[in-house]
C-alpha atoms as a PDB file:
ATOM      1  CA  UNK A   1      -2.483  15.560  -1.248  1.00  0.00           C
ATOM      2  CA  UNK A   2      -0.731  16.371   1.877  1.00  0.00           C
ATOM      3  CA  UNK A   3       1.089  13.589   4.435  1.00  0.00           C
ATOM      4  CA  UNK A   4       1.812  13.569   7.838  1.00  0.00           C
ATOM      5  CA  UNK A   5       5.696  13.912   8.228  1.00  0.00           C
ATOM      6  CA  UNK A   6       6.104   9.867   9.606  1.00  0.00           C
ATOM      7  CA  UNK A   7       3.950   8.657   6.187  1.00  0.00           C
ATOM      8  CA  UNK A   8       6.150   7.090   3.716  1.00  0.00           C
ATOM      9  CA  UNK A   9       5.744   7.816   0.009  1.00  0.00           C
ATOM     10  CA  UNK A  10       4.081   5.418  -2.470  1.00  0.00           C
ATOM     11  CA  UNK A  11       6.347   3.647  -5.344  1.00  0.00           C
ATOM     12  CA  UNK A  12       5.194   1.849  -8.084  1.00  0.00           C
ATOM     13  CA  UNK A  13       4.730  -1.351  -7.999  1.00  0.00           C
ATOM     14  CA  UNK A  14       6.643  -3.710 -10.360  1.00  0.00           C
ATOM     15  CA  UNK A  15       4.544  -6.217 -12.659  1.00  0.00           C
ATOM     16  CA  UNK A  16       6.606  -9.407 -11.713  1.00  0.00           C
ATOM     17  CA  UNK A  17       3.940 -12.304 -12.975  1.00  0.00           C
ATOM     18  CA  UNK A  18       6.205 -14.719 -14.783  1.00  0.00           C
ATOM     19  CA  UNK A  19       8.837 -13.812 -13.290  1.00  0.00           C
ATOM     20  CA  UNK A  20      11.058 -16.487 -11.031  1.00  0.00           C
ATOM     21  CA  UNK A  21      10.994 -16.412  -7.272  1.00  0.00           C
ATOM     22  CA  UNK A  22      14.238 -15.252  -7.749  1.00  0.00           C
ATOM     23  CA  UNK A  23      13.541 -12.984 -10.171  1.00  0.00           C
ATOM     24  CA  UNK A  24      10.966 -11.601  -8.388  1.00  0.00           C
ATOM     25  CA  UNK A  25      12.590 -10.748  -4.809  1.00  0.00           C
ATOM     26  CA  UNK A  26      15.658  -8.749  -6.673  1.00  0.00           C
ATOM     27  CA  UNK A  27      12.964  -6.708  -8.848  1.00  0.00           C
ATOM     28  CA  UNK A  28      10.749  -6.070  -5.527  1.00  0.00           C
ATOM     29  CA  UNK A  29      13.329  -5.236  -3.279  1.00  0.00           C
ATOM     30  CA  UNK A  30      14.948  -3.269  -6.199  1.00  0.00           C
ATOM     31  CA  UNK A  31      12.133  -0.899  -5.875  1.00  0.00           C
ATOM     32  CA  UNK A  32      12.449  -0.949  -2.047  1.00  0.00           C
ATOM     33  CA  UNK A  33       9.141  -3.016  -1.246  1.00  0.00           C
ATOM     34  CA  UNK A  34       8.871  -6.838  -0.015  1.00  0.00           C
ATOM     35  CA  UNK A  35       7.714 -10.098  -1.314  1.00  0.00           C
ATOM     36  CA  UNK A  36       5.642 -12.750   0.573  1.00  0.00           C
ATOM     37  CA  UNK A  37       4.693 -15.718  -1.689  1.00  0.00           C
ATOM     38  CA  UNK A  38       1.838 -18.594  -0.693  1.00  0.00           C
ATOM     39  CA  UNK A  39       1.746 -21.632  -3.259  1.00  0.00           C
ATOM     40  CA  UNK A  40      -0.741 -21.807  -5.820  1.00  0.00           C
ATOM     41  CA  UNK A  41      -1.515 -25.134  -7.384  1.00  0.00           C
ATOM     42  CA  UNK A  42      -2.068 -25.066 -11.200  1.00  0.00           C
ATOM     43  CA  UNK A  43      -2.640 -27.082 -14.104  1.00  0.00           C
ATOM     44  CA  UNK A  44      -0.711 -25.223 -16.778  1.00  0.00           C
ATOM     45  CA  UNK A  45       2.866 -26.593 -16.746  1.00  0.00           C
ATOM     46  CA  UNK A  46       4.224 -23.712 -18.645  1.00  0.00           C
ATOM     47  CA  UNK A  47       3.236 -21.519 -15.037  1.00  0.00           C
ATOM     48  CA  UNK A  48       4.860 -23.887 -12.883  1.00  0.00           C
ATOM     49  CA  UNK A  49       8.007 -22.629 -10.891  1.00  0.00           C
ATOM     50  CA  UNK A  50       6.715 -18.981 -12.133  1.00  0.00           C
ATOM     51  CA  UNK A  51       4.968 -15.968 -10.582  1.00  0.00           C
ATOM     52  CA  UNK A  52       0.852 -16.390 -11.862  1.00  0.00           C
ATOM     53  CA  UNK A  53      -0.500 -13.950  -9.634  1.00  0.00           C
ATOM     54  CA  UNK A  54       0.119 -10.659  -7.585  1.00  0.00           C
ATOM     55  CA  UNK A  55      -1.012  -8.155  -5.199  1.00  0.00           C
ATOM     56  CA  UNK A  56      -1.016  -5.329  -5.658  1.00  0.00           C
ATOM     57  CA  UNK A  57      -0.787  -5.617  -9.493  1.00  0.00           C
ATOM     58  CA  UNK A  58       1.843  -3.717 -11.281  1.00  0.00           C
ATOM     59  CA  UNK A  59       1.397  -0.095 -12.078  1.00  0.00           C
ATOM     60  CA  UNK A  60      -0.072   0.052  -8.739  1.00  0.00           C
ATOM     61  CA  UNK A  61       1.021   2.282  -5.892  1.00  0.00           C
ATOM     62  CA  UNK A  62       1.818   0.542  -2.276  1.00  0.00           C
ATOM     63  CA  UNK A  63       4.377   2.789   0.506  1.00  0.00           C
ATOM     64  CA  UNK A  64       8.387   1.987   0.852  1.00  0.00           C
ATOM     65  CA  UNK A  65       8.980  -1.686   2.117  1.00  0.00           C
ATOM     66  CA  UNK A  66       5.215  -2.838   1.628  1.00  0.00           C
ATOM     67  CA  UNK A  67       4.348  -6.344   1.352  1.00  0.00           C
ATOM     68  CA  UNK A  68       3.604  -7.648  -2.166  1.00  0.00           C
ATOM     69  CA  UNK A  69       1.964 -11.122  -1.974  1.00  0.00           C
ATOM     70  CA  UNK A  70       2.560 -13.425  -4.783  1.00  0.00           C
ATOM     71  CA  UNK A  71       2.014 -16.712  -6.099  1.00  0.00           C
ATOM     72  CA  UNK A  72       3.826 -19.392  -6.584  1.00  0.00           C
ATOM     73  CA  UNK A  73       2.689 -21.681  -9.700  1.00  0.00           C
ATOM     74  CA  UNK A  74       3.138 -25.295  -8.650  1.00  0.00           C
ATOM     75  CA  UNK A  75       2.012 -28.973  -9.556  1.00  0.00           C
ATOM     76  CA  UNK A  76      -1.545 -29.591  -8.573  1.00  0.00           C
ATOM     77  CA  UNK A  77      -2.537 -32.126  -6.944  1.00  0.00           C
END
């Protein structure tokens, strides 16, 4: 597959669900993409504080310094 020449090649995408926040940012930017994160109530204490969801998934392809959206596990309510 050819690219133009200002196209920016695709990198895997780290699996960071249940990861930390923390966690999560140094593996993302480690592999030279971003992380946005919205809050995602649940009921599962276990999940709280943690990474439950992700996109793109991991093992997915997204260009250098993409967005990956994740969420946040936190008390419902």
């Amino acid at each position: 597959m050819s690219r133009d020449p200002g196209q920016k090649p695709d990198l895997a995408v780290p699996d960071v669900i249940g990861s930390t926040p923390t966690d999560a940012v140094t593996t993302l930017n480690g592999s030279q993409l971003r992380l946005i994160y919205v809050k995602l109530p649940i009921a599962s204490p276990g999940e709280i504080g943690k990474i439950v969801q992700q996109s793109p998934l991991g093992g997915n392809k997204a260009p250098r310094n993409a967005q990956v959206l994740v969420f946040l596990g936190v008390r419902g309510g």
